[in-house]
Protein backbone atom coordinates (compact mmCIF):
# COMPACT_ATOMS: atom_id res chain seq x y z
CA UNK A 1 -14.10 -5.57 24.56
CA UNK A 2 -11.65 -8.18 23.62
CA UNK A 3 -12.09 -8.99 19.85
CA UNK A 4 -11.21 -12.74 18.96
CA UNK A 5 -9.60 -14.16 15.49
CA UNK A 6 -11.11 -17.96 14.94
CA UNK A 7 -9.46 -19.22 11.81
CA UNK A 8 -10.64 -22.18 10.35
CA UNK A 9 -8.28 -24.35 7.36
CA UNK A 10 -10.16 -26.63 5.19
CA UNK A 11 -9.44 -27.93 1.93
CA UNK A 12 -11.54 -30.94 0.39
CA UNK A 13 -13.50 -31.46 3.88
CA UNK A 14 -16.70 -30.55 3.72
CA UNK A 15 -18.19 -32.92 6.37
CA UNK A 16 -15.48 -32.11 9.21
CA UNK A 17 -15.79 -28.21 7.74
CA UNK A 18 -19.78 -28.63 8.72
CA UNK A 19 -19.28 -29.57 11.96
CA UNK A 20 -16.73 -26.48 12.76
CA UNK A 21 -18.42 -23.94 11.76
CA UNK A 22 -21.55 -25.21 13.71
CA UNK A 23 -19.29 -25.19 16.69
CA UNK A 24 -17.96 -21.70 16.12
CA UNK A 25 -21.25 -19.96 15.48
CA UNK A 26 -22.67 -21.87 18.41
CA UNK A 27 -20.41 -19.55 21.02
CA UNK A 28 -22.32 -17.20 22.81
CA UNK A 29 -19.34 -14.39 23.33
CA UNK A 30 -19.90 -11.87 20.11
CA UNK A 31 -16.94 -10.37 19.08
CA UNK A 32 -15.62 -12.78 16.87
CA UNK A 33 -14.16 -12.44 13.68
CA UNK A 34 -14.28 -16.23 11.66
CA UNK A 35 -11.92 -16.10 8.94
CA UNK A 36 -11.27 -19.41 6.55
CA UNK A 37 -8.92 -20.21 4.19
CA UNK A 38 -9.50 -22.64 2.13
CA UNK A 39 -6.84 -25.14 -0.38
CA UNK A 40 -8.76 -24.63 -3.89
CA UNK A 41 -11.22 -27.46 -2.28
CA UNK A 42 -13.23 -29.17 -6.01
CA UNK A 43 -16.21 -30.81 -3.33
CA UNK A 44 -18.99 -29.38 -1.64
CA UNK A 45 -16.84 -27.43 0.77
CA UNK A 46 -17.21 -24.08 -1.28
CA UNK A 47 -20.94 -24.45 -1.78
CA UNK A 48 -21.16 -24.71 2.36
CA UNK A 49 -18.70 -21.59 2.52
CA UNK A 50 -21.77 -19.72 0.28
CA UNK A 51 -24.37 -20.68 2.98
CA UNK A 52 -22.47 -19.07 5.69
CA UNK A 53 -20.97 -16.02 3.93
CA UNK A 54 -22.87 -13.75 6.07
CA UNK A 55 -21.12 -15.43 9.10
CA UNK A 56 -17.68 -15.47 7.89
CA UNK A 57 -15.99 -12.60 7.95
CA UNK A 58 -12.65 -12.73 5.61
CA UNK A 59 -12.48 -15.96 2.98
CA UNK A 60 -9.89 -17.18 0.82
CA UNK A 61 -10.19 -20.28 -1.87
CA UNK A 62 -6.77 -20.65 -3.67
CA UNK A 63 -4.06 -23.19 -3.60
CA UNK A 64 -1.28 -23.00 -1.03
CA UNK A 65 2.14 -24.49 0.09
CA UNK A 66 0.54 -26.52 3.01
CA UNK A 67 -1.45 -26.00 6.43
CA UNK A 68 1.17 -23.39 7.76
CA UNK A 69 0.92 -21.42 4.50
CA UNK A 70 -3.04 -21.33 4.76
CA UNK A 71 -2.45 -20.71 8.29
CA UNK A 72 -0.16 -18.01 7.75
CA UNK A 73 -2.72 -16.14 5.16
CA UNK A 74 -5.07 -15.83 8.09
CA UNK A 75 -3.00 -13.92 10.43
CA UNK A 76 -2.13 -11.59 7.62
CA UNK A 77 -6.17 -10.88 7.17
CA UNK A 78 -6.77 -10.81 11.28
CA UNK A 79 -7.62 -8.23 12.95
CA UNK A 80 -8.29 -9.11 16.56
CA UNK A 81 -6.97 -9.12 19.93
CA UNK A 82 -5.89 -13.02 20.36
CA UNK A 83 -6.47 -15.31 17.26
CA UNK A 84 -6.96 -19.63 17.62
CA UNK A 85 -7.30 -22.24 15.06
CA UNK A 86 -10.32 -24.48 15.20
CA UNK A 87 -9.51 -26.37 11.77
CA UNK A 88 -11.48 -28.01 9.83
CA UNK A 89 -12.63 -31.45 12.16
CA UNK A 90 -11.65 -29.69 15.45
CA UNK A 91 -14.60 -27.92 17.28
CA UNK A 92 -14.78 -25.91 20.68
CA UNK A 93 -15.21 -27.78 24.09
CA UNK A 94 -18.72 -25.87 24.64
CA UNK A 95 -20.60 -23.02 23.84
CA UNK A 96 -19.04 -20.46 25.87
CA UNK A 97 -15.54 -21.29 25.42
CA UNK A 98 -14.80 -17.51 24.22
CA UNK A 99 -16.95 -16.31 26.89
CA UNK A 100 -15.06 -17.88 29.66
CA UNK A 101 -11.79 -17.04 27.61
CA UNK A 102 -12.47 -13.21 27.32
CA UNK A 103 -13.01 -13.07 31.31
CA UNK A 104 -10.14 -15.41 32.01
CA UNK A 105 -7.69 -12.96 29.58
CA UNK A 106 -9.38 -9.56 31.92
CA UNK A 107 -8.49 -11.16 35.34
CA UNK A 108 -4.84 -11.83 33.92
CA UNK A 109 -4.45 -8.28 32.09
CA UNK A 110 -1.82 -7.52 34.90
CA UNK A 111 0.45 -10.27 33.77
CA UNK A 112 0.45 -9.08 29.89
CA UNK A 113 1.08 -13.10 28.40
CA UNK A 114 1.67 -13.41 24.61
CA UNK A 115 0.42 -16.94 24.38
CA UNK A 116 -2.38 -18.48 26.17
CA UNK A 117 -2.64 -22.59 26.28
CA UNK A 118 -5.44 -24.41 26.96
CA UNK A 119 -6.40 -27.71 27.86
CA UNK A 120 -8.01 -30.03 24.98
CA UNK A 121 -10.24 -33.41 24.62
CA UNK A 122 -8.81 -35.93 22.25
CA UNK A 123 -11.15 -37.59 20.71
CA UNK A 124 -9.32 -41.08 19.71
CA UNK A 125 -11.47 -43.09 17.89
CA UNK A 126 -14.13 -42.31 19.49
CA UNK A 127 -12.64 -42.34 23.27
CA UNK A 128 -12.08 -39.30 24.80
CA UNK A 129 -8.64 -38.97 26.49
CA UNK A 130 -7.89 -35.14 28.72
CA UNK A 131 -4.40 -33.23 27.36
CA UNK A 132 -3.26 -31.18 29.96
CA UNK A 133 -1.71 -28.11 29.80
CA UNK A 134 2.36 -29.64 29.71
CA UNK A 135 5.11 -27.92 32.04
CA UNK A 136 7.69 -25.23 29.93
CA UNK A 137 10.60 -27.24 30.90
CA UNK A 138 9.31 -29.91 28.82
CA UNK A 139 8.55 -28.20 25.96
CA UNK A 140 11.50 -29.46 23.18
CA UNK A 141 9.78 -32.89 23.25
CA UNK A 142 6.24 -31.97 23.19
CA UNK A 143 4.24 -28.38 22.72
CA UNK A 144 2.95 -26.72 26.22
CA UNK A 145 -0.53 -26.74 25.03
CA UNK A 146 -2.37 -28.12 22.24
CA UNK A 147 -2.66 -26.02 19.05
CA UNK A 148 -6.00 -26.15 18.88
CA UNK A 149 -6.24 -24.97 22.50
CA UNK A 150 -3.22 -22.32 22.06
CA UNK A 151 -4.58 -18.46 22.20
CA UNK A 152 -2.16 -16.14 20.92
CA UNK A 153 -1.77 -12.14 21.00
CA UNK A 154 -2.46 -11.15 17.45
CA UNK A 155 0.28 -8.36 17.31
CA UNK A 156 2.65 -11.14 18.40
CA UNK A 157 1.50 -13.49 15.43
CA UNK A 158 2.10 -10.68 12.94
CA UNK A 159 5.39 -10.33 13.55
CA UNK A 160 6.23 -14.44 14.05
CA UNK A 161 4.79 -16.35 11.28
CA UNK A 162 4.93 -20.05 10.88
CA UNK A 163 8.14 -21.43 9.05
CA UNK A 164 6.40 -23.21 6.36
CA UNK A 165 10.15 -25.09 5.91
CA UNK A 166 8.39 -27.27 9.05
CA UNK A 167 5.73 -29.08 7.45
CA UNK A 168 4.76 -30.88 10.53
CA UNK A 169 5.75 -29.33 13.64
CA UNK A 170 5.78 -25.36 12.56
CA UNK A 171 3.69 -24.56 15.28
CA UNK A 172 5.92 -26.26 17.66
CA UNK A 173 8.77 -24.29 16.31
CA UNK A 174 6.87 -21.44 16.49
CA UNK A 175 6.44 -21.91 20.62
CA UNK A 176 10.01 -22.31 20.85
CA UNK A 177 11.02 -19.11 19.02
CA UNK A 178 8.56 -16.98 20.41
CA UNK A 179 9.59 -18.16 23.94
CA UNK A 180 13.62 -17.84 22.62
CA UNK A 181 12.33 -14.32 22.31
CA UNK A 182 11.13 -13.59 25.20
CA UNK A 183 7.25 -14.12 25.25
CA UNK A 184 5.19 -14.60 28.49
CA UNK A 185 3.39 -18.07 28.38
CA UNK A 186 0.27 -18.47 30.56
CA UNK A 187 -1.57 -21.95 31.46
CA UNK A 188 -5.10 -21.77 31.61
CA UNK A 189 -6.79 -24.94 33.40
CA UNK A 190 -9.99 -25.35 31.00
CA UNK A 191 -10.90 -27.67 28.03
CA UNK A 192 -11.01 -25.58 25.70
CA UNK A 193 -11.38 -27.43 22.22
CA UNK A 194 -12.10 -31.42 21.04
CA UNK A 195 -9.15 -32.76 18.46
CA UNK A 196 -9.60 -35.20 16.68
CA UNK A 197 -7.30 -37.46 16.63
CA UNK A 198 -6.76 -41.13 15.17
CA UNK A 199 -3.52 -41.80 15.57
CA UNK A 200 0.31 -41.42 14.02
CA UNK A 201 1.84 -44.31 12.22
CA UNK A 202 5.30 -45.44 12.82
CA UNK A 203 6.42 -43.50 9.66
CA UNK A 204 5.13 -40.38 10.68
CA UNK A 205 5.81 -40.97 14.48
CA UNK A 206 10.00 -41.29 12.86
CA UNK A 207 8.98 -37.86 10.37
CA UNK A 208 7.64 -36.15 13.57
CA UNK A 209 10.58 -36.54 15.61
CA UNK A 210 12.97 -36.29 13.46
CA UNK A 211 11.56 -32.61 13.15
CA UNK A 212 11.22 -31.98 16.46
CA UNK A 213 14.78 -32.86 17.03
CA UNK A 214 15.76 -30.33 14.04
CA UNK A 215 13.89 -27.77 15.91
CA UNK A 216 15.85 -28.74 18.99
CA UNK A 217 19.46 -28.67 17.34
CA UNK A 218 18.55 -25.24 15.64
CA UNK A 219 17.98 -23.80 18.94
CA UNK A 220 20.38 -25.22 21.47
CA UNK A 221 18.12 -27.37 23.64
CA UNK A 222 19.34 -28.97 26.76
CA UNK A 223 21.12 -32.20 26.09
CA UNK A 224 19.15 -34.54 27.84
CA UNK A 225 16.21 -33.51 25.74
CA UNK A 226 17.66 -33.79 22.52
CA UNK A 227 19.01 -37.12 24.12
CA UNK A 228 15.43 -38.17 24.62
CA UNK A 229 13.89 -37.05 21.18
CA UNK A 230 16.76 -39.49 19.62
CA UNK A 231 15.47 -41.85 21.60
CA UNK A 232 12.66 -41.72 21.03
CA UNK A 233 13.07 -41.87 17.28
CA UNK A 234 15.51 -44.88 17.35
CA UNK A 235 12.14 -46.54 19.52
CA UNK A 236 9.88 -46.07 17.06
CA UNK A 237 12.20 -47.49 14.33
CA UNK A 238 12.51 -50.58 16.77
CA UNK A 239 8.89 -51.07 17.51
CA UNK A 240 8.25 -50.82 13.80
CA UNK A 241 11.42 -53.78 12.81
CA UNK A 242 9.66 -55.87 15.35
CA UNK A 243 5.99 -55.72 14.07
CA UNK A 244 7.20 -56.12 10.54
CA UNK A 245 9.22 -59.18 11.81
CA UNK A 246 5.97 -60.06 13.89
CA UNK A 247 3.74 -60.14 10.73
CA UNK A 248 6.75 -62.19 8.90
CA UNK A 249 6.64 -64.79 10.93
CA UNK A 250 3.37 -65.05 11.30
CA UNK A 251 3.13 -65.93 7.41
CA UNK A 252 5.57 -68.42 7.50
CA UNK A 253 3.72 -70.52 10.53
């Protein structure tokens, strides 16, 4: 039977903790392993850890170096089949996500993939907005599947960690190496969690990009991509000039 690793990261988030943990012990498929590592959180998030210690299965409460180093700690302590992060805010589509997973990952046994990608929900301020599962060839400007939607072979993880050096787009970096290396991707069609998400702001649209296109350089994209991800840097920078010049303006009217 096809074991499943659900990590969840929190730190400081006891609210948007509650509601993923509700989500994870809500799936009807049982074997599940929920591990969570948490930042060294000083509110109530440790107290609601307590109440579901006989749910969790592996917990960790100390500081770390970021997301991807609390991230990393979890696939050290795995010990399933495929592991998924449903962080702390981020909850499952419905209640037999895993369920429909587990038979989706049998029917495909034949083509052995490493990573599995999903389909998510956005959840935008309250507006709900589909992310499809995007095409390989486009994956130096934007990840195949949402990480929150991404399934990957836990043997595979072990071995590729997340390069904390990224501190925004290590899981993008990590799709590109492990595909560099030679690791099956396979789209499946289903929702499969609900991100929240309420936007980037110019600054971090610029920090984003500029990482992506690091990741690009350091492995020998395709020119027109790398072409595109300046572009689309040097657009943000623009769009942010002209709302600053915008909001200038409007003071002096």
């Amino acid at each position: 039977m096809i074991k499943f690793s659900v990590v969840t990261v929190v730190f400081n988030s006891a609210e948007a903790f509650s509601k993923t943990i509700n989500s994870v012990k809500k799936q009807t498929y049982s074997n599940v392993e929920y591990i969570v590592i948490d930042g060294g959180s000083t509110d109530g998030t440790l107290s609601l850890i307590k109440e579901n210690i006989n749910f969790i299965s592996r917990f960790v409460s100390e500081e770390d170096k970021g997301i991807y180093d609390a991230m990393n700690k979890a696939i050290n302590l795995a010990s399933g089949d495929w592991i998924i992060f449903i962080n702390a805010g981020d909850v499952f589509y419905d209640e037999r996500i895993l369920e429909k997973t587990a038979s989706f990952i049998r029917l495909n046994e034949n083509k052995q993939p490493d990573l599995i990608g999903g389909e998510v929900m956005y959840d935008v301020s309250g507006k709900y907005e589909k992310g499809e599962v995007k095409s390989l060839s486009k994956r130096w400007v934007c990840m195949p599947s949402c990480h929150q939607s991404l399934f990957i072979r836990v043997s595979i993880h072990k071995k590729y960690l997340y390069n904390i050096d990224y501190t925004i787009c290590a899981d993008h970096e990590l799709v590109i190496r492990l595909l560099n290396e030679g690791c099956t991707f396979l789209p499946y069609r289903k929702i499969i969690s609900v991100f929240s998400w309420d936007g980037v702001s110019a600054l971090n649209r610029i920090s984003l990009y500029k990482e992506k296109l690091q990741i690009a350089l350091k492995y020998n994209a395709p020119l027109l991509d790398i072409f595109k991800l300046r572009l689309l840097i040097l657009r943000v920078k623009l769009s942010g000039f002209l709302r600053s010049i915008k909001i200038k303006l409007s003071k002096l009217l």
